[in-house]
N, C-alpha and C. Protein backbone atom coordinates (compact mmCIF):
# COMPACT_ATOMS: atom_id res chain seq x y z
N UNK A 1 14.63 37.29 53.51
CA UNK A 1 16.06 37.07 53.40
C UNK A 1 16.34 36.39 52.05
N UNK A 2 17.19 36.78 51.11
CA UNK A 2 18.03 36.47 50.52
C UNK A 2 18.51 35.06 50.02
N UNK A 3 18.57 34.26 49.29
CA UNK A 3 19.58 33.38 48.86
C UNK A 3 20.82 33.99 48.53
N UNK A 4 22.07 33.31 48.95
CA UNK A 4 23.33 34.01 48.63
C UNK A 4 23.79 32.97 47.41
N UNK A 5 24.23 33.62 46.36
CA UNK A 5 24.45 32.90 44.67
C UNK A 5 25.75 32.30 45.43
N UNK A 6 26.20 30.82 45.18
CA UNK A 6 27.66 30.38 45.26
C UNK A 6 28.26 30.62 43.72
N UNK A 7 29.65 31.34 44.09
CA UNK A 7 30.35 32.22 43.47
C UNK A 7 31.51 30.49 43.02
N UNK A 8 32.14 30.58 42.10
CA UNK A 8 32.49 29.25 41.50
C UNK A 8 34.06 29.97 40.80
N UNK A 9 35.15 29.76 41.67
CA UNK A 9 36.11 29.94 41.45
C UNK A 9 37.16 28.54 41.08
N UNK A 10 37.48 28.99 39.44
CA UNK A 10 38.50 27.67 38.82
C UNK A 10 39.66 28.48 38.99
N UNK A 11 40.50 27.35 39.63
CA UNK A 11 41.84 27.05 39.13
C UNK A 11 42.63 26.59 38.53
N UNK A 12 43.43 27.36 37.73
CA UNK A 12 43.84 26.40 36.35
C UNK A 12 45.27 26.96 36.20
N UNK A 13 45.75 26.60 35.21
CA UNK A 13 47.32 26.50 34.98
C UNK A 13 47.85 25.19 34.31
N UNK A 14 48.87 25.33 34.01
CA UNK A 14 50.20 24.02 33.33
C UNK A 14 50.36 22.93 34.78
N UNK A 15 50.57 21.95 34.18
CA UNK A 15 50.90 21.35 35.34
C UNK A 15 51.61 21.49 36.42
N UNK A 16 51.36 20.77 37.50
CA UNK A 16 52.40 21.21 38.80
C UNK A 16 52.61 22.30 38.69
N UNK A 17 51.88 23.51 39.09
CA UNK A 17 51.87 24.67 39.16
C UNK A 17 51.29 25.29 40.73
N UNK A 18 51.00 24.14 41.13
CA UNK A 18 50.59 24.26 42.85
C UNK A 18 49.24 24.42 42.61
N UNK A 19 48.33 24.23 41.69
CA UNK A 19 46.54 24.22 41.88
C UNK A 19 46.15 23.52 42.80
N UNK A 20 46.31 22.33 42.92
CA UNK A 20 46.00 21.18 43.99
C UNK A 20 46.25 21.98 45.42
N UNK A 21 47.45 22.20 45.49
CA UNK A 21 47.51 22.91 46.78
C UNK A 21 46.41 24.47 47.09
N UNK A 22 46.67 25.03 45.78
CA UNK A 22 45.90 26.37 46.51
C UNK A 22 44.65 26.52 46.57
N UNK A 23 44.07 25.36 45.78
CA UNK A 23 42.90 24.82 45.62
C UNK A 23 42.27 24.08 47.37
N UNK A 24 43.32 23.29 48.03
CA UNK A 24 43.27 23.26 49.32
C UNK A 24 42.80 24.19 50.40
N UNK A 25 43.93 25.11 50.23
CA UNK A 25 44.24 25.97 50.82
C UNK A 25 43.00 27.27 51.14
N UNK A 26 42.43 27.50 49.71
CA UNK A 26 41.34 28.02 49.96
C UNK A 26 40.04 27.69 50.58
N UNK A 27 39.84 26.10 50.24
CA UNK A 27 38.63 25.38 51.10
C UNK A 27 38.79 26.10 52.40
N UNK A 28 40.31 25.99 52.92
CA UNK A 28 40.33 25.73 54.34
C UNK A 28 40.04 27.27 55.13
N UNK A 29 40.40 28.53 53.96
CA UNK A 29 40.31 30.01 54.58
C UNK A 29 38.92 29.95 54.23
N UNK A 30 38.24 29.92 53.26
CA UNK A 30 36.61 30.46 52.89
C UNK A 30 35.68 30.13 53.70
N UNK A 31 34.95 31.08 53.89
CA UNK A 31 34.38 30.36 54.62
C UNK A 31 33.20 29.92 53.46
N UNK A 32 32.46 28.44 54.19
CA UNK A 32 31.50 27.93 53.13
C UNK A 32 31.26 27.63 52.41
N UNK A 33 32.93 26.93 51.87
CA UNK A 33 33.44 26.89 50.71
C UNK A 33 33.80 25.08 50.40
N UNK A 34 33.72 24.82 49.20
CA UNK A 34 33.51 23.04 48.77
C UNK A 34 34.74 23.72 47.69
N UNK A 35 35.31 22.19 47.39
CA UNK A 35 36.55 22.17 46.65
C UNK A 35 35.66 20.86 45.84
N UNK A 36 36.53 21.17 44.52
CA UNK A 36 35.92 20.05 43.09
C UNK A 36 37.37 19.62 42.93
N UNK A 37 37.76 17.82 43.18
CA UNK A 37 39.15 17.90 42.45
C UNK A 37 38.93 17.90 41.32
N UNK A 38 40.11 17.70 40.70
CA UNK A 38 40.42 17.67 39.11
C UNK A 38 40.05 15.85 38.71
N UNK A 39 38.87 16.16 38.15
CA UNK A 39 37.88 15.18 37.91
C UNK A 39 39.10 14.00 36.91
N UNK A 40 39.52 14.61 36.09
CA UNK A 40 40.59 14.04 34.50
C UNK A 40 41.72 13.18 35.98
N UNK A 41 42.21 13.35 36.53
CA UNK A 41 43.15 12.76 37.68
C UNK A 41 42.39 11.44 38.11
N UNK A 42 41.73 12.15 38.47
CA UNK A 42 40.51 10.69 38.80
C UNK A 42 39.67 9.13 38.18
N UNK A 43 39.71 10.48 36.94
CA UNK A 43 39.57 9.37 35.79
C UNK A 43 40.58 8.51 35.17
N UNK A 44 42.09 9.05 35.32
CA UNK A 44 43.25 8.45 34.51
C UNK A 44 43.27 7.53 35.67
N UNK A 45 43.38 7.98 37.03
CA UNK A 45 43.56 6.98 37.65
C UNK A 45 42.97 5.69 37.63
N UNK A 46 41.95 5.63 37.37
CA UNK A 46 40.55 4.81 37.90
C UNK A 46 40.39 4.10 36.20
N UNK A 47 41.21 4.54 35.65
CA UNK A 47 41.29 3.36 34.01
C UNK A 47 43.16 2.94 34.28
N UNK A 48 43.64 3.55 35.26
CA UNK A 48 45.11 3.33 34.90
C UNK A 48 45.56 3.54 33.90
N UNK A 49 45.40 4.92 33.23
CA UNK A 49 46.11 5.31 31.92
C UNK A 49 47.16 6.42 32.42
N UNK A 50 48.24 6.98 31.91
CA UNK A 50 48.99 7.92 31.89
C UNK A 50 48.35 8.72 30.74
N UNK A 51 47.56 9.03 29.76
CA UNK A 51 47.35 9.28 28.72
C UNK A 51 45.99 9.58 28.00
N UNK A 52 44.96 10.30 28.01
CA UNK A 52 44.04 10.02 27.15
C UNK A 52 43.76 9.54 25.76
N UNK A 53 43.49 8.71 25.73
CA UNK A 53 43.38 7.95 23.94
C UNK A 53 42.89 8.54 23.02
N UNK A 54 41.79 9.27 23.17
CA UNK A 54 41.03 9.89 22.14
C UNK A 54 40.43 11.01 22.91
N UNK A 55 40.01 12.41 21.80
CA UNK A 55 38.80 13.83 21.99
C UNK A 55 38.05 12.87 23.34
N UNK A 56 37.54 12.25 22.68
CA UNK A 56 36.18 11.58 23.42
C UNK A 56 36.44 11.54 25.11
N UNK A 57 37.91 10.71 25.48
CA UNK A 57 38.09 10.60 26.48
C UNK A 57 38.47 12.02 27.71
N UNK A 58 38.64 12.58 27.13
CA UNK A 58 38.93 14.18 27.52
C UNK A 58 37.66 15.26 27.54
N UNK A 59 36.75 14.77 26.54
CA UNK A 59 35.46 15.49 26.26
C UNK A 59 34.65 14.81 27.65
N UNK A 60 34.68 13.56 28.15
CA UNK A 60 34.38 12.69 29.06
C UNK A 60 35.02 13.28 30.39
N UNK A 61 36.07 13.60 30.39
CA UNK A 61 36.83 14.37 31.99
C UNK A 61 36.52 15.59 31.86
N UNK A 62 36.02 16.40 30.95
CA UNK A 62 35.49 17.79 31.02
C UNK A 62 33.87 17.62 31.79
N UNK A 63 33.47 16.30 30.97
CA UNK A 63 31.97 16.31 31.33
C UNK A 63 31.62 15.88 33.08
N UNK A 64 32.70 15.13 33.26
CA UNK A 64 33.26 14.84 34.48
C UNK A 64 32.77 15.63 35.90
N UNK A 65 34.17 16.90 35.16
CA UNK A 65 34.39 17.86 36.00
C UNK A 65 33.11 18.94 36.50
N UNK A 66 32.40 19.30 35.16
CA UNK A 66 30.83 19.69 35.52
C UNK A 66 30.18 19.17 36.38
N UNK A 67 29.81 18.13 36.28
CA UNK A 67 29.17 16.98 37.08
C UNK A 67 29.52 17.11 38.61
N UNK A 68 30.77 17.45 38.55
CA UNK A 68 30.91 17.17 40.18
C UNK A 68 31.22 18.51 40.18
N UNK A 69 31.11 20.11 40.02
CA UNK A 69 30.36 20.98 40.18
C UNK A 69 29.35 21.15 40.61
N UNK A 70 28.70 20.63 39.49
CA UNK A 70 27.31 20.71 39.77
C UNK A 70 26.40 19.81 41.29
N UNK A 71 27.11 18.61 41.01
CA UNK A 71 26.89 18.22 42.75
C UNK A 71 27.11 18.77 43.93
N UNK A 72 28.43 19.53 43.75
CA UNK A 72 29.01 20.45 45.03
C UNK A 72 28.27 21.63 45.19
N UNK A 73 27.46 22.27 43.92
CA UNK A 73 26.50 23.00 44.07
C UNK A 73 24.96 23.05 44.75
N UNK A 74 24.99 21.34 44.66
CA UNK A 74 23.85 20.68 45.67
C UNK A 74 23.54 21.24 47.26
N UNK A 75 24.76 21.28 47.76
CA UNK A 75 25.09 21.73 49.42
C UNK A 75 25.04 23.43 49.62
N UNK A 76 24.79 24.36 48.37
CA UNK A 76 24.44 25.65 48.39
C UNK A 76 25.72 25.88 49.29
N UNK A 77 27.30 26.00 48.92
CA UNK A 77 27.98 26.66 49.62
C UNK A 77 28.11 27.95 49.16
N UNK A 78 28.77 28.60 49.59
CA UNK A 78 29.36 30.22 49.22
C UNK A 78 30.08 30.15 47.76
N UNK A 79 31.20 29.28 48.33
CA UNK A 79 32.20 29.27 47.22
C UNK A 79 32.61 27.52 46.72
N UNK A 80 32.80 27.79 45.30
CA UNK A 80 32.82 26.13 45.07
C UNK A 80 34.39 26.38 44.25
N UNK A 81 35.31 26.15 44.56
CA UNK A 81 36.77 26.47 43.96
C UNK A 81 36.77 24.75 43.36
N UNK A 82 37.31 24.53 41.76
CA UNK A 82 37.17 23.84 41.10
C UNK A 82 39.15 23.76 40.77
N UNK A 83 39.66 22.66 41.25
CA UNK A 83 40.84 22.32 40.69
C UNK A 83 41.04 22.17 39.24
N UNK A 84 40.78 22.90 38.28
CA UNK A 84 40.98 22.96 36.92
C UNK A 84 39.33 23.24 36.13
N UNK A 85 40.01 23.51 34.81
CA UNK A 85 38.49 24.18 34.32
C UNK A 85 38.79 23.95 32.42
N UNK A 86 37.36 24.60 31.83
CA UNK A 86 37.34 24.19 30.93
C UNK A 86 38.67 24.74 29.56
N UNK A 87 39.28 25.37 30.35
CA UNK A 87 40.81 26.27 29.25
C UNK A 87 41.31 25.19 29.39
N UNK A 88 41.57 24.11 30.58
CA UNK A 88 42.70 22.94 30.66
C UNK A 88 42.43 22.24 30.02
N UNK A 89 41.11 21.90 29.36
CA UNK A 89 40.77 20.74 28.34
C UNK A 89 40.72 21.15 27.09
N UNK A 90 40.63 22.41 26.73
CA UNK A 90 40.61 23.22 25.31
C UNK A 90 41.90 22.95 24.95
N UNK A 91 43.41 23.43 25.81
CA UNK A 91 44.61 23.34 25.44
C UNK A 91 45.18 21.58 25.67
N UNK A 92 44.49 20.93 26.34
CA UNK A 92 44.95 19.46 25.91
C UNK A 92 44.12 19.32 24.82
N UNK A 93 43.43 19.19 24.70
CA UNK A 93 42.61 19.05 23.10
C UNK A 93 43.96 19.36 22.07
N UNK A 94 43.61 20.64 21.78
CA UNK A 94 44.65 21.59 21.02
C UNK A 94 46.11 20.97 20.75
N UNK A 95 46.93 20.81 22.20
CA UNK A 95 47.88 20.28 21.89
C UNK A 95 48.38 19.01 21.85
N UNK A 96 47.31 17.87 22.08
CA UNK A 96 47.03 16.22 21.97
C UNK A 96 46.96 16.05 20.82
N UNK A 97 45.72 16.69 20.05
CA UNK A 97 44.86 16.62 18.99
C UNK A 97 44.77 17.06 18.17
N UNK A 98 45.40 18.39 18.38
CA UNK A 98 45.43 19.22 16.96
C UNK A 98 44.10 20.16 16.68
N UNK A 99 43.26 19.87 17.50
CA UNK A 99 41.69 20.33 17.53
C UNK A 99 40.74 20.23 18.76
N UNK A 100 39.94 21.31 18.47
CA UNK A 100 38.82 21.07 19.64
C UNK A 100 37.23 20.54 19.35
N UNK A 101 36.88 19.77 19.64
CA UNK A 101 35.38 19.69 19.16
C UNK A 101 34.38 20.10 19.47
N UNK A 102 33.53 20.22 18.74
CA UNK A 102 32.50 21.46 19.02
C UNK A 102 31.69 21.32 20.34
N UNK A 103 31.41 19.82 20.59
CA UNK A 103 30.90 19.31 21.90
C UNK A 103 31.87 20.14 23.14
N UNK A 104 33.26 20.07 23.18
CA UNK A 104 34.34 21.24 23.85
C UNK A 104 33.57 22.45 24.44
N UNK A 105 32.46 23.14 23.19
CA UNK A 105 31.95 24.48 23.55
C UNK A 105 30.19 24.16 23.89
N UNK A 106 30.09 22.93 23.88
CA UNK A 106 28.72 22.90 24.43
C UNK A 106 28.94 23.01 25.82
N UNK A 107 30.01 22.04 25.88
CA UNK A 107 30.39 22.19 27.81
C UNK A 107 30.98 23.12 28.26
N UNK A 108 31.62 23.94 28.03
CA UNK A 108 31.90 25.14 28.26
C UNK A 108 31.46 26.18 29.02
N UNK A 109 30.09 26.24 27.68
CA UNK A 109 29.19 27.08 27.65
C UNK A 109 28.71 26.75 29.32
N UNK A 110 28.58 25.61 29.87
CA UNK A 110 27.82 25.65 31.32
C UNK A 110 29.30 26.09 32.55
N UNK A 111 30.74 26.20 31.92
CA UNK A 111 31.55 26.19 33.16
C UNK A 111 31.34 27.49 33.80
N UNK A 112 31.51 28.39 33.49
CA UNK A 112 31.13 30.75 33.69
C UNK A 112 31.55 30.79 34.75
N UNK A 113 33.13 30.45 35.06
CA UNK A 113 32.92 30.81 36.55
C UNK A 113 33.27 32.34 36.83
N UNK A 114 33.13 32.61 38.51
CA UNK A 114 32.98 33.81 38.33
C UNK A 114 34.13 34.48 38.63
N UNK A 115 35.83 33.90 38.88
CA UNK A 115 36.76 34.29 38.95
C UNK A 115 37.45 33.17 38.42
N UNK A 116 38.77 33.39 37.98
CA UNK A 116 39.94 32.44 37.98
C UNK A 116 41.20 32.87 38.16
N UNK A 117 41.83 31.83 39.00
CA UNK A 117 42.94 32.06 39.27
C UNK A 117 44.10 31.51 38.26
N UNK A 118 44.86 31.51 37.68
CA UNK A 118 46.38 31.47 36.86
C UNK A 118 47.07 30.95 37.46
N UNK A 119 47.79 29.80 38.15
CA UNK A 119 48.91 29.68 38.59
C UNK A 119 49.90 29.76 37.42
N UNK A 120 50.75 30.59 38.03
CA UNK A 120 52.11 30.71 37.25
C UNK A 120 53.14 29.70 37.47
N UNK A 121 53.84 29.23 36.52
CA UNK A 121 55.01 28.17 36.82
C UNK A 121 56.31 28.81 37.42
N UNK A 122 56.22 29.02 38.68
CA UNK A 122 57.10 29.57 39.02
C UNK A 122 57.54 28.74 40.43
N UNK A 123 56.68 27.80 40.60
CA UNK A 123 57.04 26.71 41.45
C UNK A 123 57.79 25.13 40.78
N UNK A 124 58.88 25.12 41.60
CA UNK A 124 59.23 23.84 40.75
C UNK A 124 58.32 22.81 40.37
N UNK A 125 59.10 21.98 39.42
CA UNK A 125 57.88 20.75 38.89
C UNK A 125 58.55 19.58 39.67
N UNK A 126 57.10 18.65 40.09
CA UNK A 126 57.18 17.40 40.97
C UNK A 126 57.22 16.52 39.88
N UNK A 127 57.54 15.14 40.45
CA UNK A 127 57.04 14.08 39.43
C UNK A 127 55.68 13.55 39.76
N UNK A 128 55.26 13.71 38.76
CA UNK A 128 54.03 12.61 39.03
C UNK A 128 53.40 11.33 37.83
N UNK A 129 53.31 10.28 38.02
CA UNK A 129 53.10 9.24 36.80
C UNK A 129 52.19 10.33 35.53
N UNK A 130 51.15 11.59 35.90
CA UNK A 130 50.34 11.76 35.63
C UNK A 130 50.91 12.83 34.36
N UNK A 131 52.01 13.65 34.84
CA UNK A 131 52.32 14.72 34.16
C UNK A 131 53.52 14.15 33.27
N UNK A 132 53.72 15.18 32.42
CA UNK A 132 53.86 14.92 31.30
C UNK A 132 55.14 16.27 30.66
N UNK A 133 54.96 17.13 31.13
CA UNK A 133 55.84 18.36 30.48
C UNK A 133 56.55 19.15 31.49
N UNK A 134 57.74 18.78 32.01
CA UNK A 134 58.36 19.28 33.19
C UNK A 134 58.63 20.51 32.05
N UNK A 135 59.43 20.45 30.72
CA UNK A 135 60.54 21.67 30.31
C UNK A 135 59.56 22.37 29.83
N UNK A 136 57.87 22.64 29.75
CA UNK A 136 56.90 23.06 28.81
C UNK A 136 55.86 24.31 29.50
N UNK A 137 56.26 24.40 31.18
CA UNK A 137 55.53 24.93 31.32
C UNK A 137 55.23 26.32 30.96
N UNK A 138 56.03 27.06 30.96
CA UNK A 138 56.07 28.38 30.63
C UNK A 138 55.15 28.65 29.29
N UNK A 139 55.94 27.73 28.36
CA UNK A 139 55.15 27.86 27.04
C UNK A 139 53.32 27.46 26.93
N UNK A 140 52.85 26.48 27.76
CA UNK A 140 51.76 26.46 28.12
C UNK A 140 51.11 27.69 28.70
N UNK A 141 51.68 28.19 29.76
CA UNK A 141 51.13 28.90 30.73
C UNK A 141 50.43 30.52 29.88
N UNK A 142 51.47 30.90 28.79
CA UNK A 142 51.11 31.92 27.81
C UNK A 142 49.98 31.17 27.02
N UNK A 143 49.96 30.31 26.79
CA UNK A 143 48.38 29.41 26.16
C UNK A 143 47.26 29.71 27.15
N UNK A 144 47.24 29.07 28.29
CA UNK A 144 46.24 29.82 29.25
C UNK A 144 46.19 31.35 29.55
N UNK A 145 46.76 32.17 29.57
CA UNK A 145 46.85 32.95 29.45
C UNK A 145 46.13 33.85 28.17
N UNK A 146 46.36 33.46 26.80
CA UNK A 146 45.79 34.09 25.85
C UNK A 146 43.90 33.30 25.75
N UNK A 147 44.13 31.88 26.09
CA UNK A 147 43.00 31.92 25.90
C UNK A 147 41.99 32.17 27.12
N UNK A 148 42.39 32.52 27.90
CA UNK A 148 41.59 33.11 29.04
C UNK A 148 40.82 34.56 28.70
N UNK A 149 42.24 35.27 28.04
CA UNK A 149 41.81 36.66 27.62
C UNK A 149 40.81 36.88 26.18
N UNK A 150 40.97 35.72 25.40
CA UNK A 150 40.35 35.57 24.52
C UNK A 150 39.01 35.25 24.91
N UNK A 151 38.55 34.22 25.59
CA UNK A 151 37.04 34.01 26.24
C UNK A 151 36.85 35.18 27.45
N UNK A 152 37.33 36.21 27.89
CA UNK A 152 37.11 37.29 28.19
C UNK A 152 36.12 37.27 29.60
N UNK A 153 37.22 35.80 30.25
CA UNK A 153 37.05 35.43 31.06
C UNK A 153 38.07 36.67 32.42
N UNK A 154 37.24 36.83 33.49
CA UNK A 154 38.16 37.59 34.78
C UNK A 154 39.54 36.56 35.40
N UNK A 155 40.43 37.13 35.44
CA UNK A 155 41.49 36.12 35.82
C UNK A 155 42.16 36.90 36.21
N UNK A 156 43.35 35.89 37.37
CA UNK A 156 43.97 36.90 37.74
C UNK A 156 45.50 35.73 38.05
N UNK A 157 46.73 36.11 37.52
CA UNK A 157 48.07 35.30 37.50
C UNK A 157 48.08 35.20 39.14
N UNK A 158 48.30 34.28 39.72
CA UNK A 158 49.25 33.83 41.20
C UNK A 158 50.63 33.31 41.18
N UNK A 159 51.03 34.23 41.32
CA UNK A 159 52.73 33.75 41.73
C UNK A 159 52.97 33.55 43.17
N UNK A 160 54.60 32.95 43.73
CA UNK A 160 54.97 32.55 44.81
C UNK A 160 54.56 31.57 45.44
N UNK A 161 55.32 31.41 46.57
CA UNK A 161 55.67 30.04 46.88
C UNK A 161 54.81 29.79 48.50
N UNK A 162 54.32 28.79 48.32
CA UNK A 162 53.81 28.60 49.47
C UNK A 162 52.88 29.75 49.98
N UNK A 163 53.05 30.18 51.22
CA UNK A 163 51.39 31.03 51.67
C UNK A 163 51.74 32.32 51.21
N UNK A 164 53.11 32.77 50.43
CA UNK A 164 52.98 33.79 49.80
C UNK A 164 52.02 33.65 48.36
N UNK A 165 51.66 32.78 47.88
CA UNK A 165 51.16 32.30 46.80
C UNK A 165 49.44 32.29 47.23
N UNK A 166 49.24 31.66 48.54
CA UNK A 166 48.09 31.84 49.21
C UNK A 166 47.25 33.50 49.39
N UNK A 167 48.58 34.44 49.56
CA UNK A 167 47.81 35.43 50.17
C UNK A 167 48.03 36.17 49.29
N UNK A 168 48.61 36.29 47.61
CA UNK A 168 47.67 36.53 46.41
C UNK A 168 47.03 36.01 45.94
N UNK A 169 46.80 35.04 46.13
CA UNK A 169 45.18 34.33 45.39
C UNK A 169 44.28 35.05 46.34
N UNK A 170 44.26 35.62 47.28
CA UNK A 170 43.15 35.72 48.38
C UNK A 170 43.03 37.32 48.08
N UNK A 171 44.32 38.04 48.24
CA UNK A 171 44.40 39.64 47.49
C UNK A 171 43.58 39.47 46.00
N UNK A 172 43.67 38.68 45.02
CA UNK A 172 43.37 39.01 43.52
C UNK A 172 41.98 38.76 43.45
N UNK A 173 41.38 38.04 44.84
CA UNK A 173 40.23 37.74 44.97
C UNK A 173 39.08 38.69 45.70
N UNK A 174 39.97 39.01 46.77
CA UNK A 174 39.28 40.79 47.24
C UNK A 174 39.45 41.49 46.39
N UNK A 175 40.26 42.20 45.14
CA UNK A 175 39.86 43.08 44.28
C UNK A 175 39.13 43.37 43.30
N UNK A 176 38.76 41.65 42.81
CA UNK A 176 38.08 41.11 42.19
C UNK A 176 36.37 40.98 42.66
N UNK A 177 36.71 41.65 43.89
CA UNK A 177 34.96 41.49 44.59
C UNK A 177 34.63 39.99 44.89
N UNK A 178 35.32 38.97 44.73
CA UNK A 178 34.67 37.83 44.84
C UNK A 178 34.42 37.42 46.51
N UNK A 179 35.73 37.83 47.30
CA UNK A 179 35.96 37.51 48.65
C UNK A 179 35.92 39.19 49.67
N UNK A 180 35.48 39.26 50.36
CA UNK A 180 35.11 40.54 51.16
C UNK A 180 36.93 40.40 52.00
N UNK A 181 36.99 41.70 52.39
CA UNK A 181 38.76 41.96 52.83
C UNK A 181 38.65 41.17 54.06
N UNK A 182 39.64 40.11 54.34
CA UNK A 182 39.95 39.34 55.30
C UNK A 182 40.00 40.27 56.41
C-alpha cells in the first residue's frame, strides 16, 4: 500500500476577502484535512503591532508560515489548506517597501503548493485593527492575480458569498483534480 502525498492548498487574496472563513470551511468538508492560520496575524498580534517595521519582519512571517506547514505536515494529512501564502508577502513587500528580497525567493522556492484559491473582493470589508486598505482591494486583487500567473502557479478566482463561495472553491478544486467529486 501506498503513501498518499498531502496535497497543500493556499489561500490567498487582499484582505478581508473571506480566506479565514473558507479556509475554515474547508478543514471542516475535507476529509483529512489540517488548516495553517495566517502565521503574519499571529505574529502582529503577539508583538502588538498594526504594522510591520522592516523586509526582515515580513521575511520572518513568511518564514513563519512555512514552519507551521511544515509541522501540519508532521500528522501526514490529505490536505493541508494554508490561510495565505507566499504572493501575500511578495505584494506586501512590493507595496510596503518598494522591493522584494532575494531571501523572499529562497522561501518561496519551499511554498509549491499544489492548488490555490483567489478570493475575490467581492465580499464586503470588516474592520479589523489588522487591515489596512478597505478602498484598495480590487487594485490588489489584479496584483495577485498577475503574479500568480506570472509564477505559473494553478489558481483558481472564488467569488460569492457565503456557502455559495464554499461550493466554488470545492467545484475549482474537483476540476483541478485536487478533490475527487463530492
Amino acid at each position: 500500500m501506498t503513501q498518499k502525498q498531502t496535497l497543500l492548498i493556499s489561500v490567498t487574496g487582499p484582505e478581508s476577502t473571506g480566506k479565514t472563513t473558507l479556509v475554515q470551511a474547508l478543514k471542516k468538508t475535507l476529509p483529512n484535512a489540517h488548516s495553517v492560520l495566517e502565521f503574519a496575524r499571529i505574529y502582529m498580534e503577539q508583538e502588538g503591532r498594526v504594522e510591520a517595521h522592516s523586509k526582515s519582519d515580513v521575511l520572518d512571517m513568511m518564514e513563519g508560515q512555512l514552519n507551521a506547514i511544515r509541522a501540519a505536515a508532521q500528522g501526514s494529512p490529505l490536505y493541508i489548506i494554508t490561510d495565505t501564502d507566499d504572493v501575500m508577502f511578495w505584494i506586501w513587500l512590493k507595496e510596503v517597501f518598494g522591493e522584494v528580497p532575494a531571501r523572499w525567493q529562497e522561501l518561496s522556492n519551499e511554498f509549491e503548493p499544489d492548488f490555490t484559491l483567489l478570493c475575490a473582493p467581492d465580499v464586503p470589508w470588516e474592520y479589523d485593527p489588522l487591515r489596512v486598505n478597505p478602498h484598495d482591494r480590487d487594485r490588489l486583487f489584479l496584483h495577485y492575480e498577475s503574479r500568480l500567473r506570472s509564477m505559473n502557479r494553478s489558481f483558481a478566482v472564488v467569488q460569492g458569498l457565503e456557502s455559495q463561495r464554499i461550493e466554488n472553491a470545492l467545484h475549482a478544486l474537483h476540476s483541478a483534480g485536487i478533490i475527487p467529486n463530492a
